[in-house]
N, C-alpha and C. Protein backbone atom coordinates (compact mmCIF):
# COMPACT_ATOMS: atom_id res chain seq x y z
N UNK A 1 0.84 -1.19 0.00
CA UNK A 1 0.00 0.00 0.00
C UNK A 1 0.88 1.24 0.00
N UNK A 2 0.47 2.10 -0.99
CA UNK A 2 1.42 3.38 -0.94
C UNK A 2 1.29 4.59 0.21
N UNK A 3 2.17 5.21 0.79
CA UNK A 3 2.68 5.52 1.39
C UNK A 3 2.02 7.26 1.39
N UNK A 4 1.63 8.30 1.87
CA UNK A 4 1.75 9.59 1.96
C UNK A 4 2.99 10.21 1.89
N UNK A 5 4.09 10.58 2.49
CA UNK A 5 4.82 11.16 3.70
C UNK A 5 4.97 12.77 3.80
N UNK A 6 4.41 13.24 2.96
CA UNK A 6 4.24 15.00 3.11
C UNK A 6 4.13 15.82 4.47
N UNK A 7 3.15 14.97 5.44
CA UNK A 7 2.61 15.63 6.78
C UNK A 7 3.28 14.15 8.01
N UNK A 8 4.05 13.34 7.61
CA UNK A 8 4.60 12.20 8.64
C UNK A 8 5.70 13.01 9.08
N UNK A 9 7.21 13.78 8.94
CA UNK A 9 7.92 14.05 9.90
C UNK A 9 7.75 14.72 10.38
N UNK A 10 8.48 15.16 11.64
CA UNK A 10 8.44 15.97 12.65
C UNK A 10 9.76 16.56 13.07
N UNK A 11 9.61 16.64 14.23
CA UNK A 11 11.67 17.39 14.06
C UNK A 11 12.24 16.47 14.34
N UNK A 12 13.42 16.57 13.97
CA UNK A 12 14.75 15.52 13.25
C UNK A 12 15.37 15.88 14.60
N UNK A 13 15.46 14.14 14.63
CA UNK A 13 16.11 13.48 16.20
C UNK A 13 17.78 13.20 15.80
N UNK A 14 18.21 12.79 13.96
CA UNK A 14 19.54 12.89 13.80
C UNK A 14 19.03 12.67 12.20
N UNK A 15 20.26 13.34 11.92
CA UNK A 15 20.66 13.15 10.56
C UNK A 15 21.85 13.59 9.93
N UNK A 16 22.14 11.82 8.75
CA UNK A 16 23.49 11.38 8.63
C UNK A 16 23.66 10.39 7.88
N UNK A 17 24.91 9.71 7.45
CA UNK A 17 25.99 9.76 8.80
C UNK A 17 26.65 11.19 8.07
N UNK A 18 27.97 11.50 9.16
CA UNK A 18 28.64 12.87 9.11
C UNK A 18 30.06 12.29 9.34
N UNK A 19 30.49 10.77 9.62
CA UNK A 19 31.30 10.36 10.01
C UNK A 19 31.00 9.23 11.01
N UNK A 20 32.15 8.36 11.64
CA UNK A 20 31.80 7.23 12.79
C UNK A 20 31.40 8.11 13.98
N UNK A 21 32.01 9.15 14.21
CA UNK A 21 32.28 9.97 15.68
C UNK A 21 30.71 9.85 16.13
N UNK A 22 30.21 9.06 17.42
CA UNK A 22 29.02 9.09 17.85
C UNK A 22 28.21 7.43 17.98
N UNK A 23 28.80 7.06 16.81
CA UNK A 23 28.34 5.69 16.09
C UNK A 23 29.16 4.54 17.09
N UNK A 24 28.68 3.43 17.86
CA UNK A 24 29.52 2.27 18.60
C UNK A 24 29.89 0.86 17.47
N UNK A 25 30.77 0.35 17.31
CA UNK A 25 30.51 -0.42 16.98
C UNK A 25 30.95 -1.99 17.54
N UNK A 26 30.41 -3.16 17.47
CA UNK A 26 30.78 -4.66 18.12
C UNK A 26 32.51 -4.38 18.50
N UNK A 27 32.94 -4.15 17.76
CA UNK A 27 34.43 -3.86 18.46
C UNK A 27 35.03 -2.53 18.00
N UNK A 28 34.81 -1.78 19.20
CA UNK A 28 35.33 -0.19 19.08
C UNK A 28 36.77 -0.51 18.47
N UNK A 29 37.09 0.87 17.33
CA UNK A 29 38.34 0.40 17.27
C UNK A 29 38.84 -0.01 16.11
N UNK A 30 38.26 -1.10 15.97
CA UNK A 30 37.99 -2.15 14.71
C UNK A 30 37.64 -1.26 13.66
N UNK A 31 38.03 -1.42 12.27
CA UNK A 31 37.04 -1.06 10.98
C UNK A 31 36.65 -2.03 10.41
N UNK A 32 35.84 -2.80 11.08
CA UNK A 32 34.39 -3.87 10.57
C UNK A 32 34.11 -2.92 10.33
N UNK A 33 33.39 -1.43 10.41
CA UNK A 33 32.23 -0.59 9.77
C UNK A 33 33.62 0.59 9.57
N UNK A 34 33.66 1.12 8.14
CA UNK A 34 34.37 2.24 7.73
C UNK A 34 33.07 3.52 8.03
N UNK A 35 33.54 4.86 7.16
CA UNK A 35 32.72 5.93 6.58
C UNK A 35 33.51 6.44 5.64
N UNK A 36 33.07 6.53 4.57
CA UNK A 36 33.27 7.22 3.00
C UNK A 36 32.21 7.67 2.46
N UNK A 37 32.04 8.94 1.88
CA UNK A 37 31.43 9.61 0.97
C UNK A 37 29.88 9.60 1.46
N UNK A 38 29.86 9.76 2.47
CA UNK A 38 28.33 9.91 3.34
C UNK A 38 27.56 8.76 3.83
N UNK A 39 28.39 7.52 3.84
CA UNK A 39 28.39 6.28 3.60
C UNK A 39 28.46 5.75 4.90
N UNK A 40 27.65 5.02 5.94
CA UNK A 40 28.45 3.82 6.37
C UNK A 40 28.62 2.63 5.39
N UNK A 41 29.70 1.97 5.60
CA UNK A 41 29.96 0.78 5.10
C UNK A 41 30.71 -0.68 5.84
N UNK A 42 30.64 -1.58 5.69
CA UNK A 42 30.64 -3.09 6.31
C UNK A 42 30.75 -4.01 5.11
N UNK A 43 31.85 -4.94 5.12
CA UNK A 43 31.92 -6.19 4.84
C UNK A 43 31.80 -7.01 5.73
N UNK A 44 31.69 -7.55 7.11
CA UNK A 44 31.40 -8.00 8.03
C UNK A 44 29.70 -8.12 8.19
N UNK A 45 29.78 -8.86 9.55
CA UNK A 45 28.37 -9.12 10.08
C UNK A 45 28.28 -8.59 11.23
N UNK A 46 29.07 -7.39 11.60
CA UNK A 46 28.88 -6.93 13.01
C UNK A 46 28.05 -5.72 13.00
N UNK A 47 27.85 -5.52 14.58
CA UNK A 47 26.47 -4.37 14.32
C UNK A 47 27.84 -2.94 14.78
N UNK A 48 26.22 -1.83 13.86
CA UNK A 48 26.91 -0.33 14.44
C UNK A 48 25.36 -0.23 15.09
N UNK A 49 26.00 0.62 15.80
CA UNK A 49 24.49 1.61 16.45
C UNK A 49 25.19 2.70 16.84
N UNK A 50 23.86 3.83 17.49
CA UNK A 50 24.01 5.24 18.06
C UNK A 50 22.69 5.22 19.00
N UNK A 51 23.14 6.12 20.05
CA UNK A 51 21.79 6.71 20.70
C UNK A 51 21.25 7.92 20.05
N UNK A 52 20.27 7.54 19.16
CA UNK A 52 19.32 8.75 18.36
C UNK A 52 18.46 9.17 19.25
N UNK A 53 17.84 8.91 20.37
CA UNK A 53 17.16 9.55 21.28
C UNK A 53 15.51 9.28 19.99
N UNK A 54 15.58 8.32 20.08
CA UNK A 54 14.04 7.67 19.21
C UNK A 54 12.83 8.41 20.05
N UNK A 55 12.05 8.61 19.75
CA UNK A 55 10.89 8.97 20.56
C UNK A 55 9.68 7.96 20.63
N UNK A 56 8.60 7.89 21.17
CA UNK A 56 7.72 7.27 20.91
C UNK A 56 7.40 6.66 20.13
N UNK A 57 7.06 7.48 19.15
CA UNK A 57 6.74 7.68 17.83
C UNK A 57 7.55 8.39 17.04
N UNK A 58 8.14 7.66 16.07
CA UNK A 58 9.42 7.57 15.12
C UNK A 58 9.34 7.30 13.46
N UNK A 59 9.83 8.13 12.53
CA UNK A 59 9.91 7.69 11.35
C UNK A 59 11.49 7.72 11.40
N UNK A 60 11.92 6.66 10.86
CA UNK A 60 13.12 6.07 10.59
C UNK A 60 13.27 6.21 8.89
N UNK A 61 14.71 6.70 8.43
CA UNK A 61 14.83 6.57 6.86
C UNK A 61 16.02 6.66 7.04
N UNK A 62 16.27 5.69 5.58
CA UNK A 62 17.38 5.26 5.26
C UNK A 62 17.73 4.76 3.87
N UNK A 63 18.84 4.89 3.39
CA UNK A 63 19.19 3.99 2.22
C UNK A 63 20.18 3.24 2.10
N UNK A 64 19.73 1.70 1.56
CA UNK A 64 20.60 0.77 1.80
C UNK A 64 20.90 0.03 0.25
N UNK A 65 22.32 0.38 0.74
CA UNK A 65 22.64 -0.33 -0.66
C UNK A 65 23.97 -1.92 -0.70
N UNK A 66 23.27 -2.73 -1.38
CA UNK A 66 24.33 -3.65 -1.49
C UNK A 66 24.03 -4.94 -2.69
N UNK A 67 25.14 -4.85 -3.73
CA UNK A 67 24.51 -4.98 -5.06
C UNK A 67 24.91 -6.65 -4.69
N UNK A 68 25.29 -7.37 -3.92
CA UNK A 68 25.79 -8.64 -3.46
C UNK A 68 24.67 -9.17 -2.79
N UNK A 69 23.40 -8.92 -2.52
CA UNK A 69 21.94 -9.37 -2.24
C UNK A 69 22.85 -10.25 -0.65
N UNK A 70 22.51 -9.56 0.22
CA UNK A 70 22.97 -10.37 1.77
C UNK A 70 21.86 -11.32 2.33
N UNK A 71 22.25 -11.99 2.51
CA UNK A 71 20.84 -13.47 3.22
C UNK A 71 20.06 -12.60 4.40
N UNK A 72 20.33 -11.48 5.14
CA UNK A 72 20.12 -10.78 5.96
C UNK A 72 20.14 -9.68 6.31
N UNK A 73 19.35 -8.54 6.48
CA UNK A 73 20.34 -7.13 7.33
C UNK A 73 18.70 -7.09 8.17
N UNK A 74 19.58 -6.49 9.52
CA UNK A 74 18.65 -6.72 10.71
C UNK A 74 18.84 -4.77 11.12
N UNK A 75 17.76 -4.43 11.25
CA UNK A 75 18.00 -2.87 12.22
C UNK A 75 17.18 -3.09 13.58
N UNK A 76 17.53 -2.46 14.80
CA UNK A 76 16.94 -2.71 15.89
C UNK A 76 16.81 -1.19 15.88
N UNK A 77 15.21 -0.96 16.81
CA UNK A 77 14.88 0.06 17.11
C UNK A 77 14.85 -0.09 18.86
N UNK A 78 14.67 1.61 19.81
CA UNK A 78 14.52 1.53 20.74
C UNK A 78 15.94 0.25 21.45
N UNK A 79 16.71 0.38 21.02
CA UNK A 79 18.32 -0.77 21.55
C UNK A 79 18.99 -0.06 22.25
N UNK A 80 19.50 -0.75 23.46
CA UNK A 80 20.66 0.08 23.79
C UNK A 80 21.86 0.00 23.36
N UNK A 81 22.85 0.64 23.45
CA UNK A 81 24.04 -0.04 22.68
C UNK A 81 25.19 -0.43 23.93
N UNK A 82 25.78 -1.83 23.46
CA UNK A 82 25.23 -2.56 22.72
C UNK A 82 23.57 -3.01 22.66
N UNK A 83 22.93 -4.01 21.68
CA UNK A 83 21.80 -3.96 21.70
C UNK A 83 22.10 -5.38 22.81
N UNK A 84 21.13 -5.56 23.55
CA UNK A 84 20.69 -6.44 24.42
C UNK A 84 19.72 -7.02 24.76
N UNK A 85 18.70 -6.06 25.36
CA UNK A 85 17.12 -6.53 25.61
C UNK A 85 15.90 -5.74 25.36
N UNK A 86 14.78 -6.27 25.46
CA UNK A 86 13.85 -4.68 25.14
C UNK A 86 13.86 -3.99 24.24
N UNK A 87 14.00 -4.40 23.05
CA UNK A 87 14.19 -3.61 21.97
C UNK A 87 13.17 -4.32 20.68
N UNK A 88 12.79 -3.49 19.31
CA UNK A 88 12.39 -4.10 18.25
C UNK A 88 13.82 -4.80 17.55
N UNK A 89 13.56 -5.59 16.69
CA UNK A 89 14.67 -6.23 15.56
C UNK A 89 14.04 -6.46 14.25
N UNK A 90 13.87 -5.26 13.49
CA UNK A 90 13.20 -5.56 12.19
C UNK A 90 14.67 -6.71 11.12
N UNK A 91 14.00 -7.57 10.32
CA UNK A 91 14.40 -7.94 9.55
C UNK A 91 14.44 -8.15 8.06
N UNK A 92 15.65 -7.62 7.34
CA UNK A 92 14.96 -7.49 5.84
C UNK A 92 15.61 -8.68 5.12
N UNK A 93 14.77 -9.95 4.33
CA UNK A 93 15.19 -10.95 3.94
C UNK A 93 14.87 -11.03 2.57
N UNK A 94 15.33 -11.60 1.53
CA UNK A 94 15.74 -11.07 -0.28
C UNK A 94 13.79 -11.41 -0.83
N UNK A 95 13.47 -12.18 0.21
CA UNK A 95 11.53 -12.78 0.06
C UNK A 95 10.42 -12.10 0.80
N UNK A 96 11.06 -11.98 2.05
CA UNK A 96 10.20 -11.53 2.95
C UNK A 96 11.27 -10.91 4.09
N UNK A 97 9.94 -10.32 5.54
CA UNK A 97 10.14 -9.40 6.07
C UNK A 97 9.74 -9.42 7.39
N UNK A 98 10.35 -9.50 8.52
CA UNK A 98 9.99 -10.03 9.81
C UNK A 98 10.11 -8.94 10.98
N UNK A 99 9.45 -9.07 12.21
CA UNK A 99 9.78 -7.72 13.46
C UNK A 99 9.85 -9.50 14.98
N UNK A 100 11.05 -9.18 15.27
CA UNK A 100 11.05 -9.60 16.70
C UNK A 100 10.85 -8.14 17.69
N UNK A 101 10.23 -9.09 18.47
CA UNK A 101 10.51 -8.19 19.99
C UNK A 101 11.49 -8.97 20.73
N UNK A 102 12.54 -8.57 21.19
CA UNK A 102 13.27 -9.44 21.97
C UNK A 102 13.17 -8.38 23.70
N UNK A 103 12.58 -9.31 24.30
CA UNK A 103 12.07 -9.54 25.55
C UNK A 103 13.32 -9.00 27.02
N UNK A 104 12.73 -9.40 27.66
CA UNK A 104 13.61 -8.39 29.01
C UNK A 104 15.54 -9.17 29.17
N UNK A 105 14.57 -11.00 28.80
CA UNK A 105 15.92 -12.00 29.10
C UNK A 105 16.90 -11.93 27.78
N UNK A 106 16.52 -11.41 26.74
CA UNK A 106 17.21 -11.10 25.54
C UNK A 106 16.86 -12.03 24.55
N UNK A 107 15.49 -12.87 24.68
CA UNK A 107 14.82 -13.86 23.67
C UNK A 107 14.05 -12.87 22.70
N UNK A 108 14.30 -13.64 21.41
CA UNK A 108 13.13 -12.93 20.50
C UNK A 108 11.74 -13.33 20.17
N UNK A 109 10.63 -12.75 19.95
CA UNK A 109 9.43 -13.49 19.95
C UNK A 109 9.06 -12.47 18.80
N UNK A 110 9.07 -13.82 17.88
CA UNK A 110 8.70 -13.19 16.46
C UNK A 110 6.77 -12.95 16.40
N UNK A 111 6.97 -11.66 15.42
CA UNK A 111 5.44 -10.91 15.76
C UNK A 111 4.81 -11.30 14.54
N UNK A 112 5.59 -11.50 13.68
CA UNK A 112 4.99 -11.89 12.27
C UNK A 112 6.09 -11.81 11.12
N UNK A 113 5.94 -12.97 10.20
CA UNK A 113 7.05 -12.64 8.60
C UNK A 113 6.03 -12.53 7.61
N UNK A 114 6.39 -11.60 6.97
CA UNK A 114 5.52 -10.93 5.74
C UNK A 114 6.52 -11.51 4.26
N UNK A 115 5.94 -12.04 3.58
CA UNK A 115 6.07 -12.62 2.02
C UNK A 115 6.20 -11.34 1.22
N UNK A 116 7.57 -10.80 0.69
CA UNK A 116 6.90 -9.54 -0.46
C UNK A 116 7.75 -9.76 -1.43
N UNK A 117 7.09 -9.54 -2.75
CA UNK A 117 7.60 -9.51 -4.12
C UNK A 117 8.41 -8.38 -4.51
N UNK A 118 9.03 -7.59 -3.33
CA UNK A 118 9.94 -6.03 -3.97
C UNK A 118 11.09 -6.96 -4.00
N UNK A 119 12.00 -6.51 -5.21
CA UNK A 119 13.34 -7.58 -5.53
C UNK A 119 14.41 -6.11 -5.42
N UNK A 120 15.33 -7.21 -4.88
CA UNK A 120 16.37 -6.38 -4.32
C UNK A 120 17.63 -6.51 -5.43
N UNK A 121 17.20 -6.36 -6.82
CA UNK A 121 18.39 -6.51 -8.08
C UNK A 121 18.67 -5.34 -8.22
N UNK A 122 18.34 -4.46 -7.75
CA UNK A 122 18.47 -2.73 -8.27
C UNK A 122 19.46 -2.61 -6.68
N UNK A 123 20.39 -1.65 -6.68
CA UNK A 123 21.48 -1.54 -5.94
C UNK A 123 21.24 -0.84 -4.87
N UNK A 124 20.20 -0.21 -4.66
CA UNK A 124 19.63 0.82 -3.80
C UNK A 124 18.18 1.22 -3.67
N UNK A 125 17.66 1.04 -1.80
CA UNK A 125 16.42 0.87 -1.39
C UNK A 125 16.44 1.73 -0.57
N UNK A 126 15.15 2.83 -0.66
CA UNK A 126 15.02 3.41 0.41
C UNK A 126 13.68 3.05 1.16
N UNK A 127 14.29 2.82 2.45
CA UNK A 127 13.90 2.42 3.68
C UNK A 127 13.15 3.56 4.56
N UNK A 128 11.74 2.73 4.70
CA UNK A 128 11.34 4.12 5.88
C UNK A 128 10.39 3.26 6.74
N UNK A 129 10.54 3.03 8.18
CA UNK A 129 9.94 2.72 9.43
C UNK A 129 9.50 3.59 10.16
N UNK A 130 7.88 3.32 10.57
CA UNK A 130 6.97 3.87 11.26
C UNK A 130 7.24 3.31 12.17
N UNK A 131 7.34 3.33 13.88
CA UNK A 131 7.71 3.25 15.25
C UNK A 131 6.29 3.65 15.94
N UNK A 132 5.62 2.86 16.40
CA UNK A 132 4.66 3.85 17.19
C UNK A 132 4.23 2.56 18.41
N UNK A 133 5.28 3.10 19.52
CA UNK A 133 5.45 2.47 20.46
C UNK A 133 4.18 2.68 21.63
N UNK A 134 3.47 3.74 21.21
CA UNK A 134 2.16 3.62 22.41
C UNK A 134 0.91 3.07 21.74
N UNK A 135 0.42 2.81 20.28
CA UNK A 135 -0.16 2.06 20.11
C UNK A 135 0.10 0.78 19.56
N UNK A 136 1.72 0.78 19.78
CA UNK A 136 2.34 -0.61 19.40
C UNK A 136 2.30 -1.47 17.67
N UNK A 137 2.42 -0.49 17.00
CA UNK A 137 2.27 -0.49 15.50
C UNK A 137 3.28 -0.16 14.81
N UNK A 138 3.60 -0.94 13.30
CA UNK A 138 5.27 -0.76 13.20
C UNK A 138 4.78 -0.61 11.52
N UNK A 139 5.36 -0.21 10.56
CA UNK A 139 4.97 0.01 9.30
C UNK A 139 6.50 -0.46 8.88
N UNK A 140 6.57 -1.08 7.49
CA UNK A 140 7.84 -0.95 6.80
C UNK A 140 7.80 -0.88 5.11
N UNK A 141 8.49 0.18 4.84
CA UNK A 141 8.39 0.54 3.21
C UNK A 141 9.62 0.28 2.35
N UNK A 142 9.21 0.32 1.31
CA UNK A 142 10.53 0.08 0.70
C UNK A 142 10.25 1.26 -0.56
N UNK A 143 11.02 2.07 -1.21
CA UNK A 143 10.67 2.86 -1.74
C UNK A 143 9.10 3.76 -1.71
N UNK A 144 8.84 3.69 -0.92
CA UNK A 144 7.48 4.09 -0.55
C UNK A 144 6.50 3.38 -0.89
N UNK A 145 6.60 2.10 -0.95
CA UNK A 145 5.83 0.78 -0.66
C UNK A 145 5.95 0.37 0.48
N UNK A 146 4.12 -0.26 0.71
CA UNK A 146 4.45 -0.98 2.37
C UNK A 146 4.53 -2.39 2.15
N UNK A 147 5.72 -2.64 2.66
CA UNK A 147 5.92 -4.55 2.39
C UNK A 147 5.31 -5.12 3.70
N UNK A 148 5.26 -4.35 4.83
CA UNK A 148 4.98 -5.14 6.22
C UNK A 148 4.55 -4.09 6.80
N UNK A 149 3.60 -4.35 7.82
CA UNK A 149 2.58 -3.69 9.37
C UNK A 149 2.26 -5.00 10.57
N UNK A 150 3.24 -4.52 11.68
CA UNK A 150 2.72 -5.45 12.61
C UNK A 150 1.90 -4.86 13.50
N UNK A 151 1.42 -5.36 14.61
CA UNK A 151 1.09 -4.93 15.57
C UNK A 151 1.64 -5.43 16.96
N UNK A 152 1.83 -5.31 17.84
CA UNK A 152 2.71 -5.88 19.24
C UNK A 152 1.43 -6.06 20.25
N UNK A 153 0.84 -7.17 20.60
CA UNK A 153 0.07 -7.46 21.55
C UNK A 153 0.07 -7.24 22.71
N UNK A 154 1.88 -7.30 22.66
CA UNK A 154 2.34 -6.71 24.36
C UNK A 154 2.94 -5.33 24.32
N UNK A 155 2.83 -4.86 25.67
CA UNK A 155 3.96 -3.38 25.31
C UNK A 155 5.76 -3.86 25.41
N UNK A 156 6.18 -3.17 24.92
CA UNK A 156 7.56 -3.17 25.21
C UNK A 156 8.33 -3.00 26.43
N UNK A 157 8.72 -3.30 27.14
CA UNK A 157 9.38 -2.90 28.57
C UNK A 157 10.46 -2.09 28.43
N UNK A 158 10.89 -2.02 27.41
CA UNK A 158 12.41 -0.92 27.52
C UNK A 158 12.22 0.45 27.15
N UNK A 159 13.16 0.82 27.47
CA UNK A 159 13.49 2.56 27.66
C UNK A 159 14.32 3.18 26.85
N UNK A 160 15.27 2.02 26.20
CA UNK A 160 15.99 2.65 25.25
C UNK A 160 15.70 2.93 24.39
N UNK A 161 16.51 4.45 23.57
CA UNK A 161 16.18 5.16 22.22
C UNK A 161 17.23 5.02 21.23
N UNK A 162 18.01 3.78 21.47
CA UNK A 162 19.06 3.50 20.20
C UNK A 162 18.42 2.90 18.63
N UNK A 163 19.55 2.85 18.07
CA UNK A 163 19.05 1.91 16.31
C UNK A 163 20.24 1.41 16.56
N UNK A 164 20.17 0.24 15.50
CA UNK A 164 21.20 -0.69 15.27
C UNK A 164 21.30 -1.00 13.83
N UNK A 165 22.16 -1.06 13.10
CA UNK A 165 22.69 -2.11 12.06
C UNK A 165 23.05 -2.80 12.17
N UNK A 166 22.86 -4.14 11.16
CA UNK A 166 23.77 -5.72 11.59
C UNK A 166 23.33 -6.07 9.95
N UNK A 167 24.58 -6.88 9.52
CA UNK A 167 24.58 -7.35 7.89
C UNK A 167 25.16 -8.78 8.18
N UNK A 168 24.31 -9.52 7.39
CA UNK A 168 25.24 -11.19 7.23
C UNK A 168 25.78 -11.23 5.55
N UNK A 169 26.93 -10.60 5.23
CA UNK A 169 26.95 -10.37 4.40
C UNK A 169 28.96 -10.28 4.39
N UNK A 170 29.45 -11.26 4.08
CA UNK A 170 30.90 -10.86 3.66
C UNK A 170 31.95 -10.92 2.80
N UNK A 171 30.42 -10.46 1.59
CA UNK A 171 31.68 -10.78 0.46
C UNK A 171 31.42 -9.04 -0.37
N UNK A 172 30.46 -8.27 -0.28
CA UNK A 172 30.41 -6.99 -0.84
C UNK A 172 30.05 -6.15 0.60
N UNK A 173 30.29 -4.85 0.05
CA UNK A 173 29.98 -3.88 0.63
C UNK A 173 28.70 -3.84 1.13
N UNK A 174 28.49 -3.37 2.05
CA UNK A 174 26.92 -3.05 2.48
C UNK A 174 27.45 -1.63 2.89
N UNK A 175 26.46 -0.89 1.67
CA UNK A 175 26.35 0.54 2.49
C UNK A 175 24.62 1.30 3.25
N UNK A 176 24.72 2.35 4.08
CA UNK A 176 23.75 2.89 4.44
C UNK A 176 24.18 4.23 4.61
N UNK A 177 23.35 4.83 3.88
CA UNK A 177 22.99 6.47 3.86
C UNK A 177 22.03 7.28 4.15
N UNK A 178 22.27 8.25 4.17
CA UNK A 178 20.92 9.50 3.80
C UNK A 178 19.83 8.88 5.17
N UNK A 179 20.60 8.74 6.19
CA UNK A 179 19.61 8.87 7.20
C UNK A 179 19.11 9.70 7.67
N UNK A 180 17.78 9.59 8.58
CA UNK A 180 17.19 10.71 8.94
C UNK A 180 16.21 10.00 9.77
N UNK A 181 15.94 10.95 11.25
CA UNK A 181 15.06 9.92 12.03
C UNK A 181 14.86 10.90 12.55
N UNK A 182 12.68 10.96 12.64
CA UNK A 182 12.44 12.11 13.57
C UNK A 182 10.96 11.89 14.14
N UNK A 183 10.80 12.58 14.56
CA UNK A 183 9.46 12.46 15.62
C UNK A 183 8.43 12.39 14.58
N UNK A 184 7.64 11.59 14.77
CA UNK A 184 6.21 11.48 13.97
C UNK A 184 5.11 11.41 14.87
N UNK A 185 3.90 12.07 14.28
CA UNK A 185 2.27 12.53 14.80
C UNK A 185 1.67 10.72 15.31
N UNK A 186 2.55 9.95 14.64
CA UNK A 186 1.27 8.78 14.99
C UNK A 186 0.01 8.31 14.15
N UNK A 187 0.11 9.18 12.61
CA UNK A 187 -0.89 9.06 12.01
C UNK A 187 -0.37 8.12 10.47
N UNK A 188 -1.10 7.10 10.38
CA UNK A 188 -1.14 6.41 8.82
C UNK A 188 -1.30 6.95 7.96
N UNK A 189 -0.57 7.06 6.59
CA UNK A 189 -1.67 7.36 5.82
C UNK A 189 -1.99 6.98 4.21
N UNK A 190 -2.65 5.90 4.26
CA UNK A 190 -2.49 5.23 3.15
C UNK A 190 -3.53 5.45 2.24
N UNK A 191 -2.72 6.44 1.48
CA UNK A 191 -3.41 7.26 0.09
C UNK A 191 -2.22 7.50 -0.49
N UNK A 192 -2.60 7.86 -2.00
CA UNK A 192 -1.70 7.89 -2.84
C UNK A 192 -0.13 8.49 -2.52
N UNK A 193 1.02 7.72 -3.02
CA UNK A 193 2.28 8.52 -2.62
C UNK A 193 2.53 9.64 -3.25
N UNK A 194 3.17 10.46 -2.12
CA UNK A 194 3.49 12.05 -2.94
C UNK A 194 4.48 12.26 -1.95
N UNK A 195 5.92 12.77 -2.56
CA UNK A 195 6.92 12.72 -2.03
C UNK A 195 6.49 14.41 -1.29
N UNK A 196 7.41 14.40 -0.27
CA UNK A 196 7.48 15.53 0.06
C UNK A 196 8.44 16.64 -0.45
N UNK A 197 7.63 18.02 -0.76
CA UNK A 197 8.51 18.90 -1.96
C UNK A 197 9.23 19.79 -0.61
């Protein structure tokens, strides 16, 4: 279902990248995750994250590119860093499309996998997640298509406002760009797409 987003953001919680400075990654230190040309990038399977200070209610965007099709890339919302417990774990797979909640003990309890026909042969996807942690509703697009909508039966117990990256992927680049993550109203809106001018 297509997407609005003209009247979805709100003020911008971060936007980037600008460099690593801010960004943690599985081993500080390490360049498992570089930055070039506005780029994170990873040949590895280790995660980056940041504390974006997520809000409630969150639109998440991003663009992900990796012309080597990875069996996996996982983003966690609401994570602390490192990610641990209490957090979402969206998953994007080359068929379909999944959301764990992983729980207080650090188990995941999958909410639902969604089947979608968007093919990942074109080198670059932009990514945009709806977050709406008080009525527990999660949206996921892919060029301003919705491939997946869950809903969370339970609330979330955590407090954290991190994101995460994680790629199973080590033979090309995985890059992510042109982020941007900011407070959203909480409102759907599925009518025709019209980019915002």
């Amino acid at each position: 279902m297509p997407l609005r987003t003209g009247q979805i953001a709100g003020t911008t919680l971060y936007q980037g990248p600008n460099g690593l400075t801010g960004w943690t990654t599985y081993e500080p230190g390490s360049k498992s995750w570089q930055y070039a040309n506005g780029a994170l990038s990873t040949k590895s399977s280790r995660w980056i994250g940041r504390n974006v200070r997520l809000s409630a209610q969150s639109c998440v965007e991003f663009s992900f590119s990796n012309p080597g099709l990875p069996d996996a890339f996982f983003v966690g919302l609401y994570s602390s860093i490192p990610p641990t417990k209490d957090y979402y774990s969206f998953g994007l797979f080359r068929n379909a499309v999944l959301l764990d909640r992983v729980d207080s003990e650090g188990h995941g309890k999958l909410l639902g996998e969604i089947p979608h026909r968007y093919s990942y042969t074109h080198p670059d996807v932009r990514v945009r997640i709806l977050a709406d942690k008080i009525g527990q509703n999660f949206w996921l697009y892919f060029d301003g298509m919705e491939v997946g909508h869950w809903h969370d039966p339970e609330p979330c117990g955590g407090i954290d406002t991190g994101i995460t990256f994680q790629t199973f992927e080590r033979k090309t680049d995985t890059r992510i760009s042109g982020i941007r993550i900011s407070s959203w109203n909480g409102e759907h809106y599925p009518a025709k797409f019209e980019e915002p001018r």
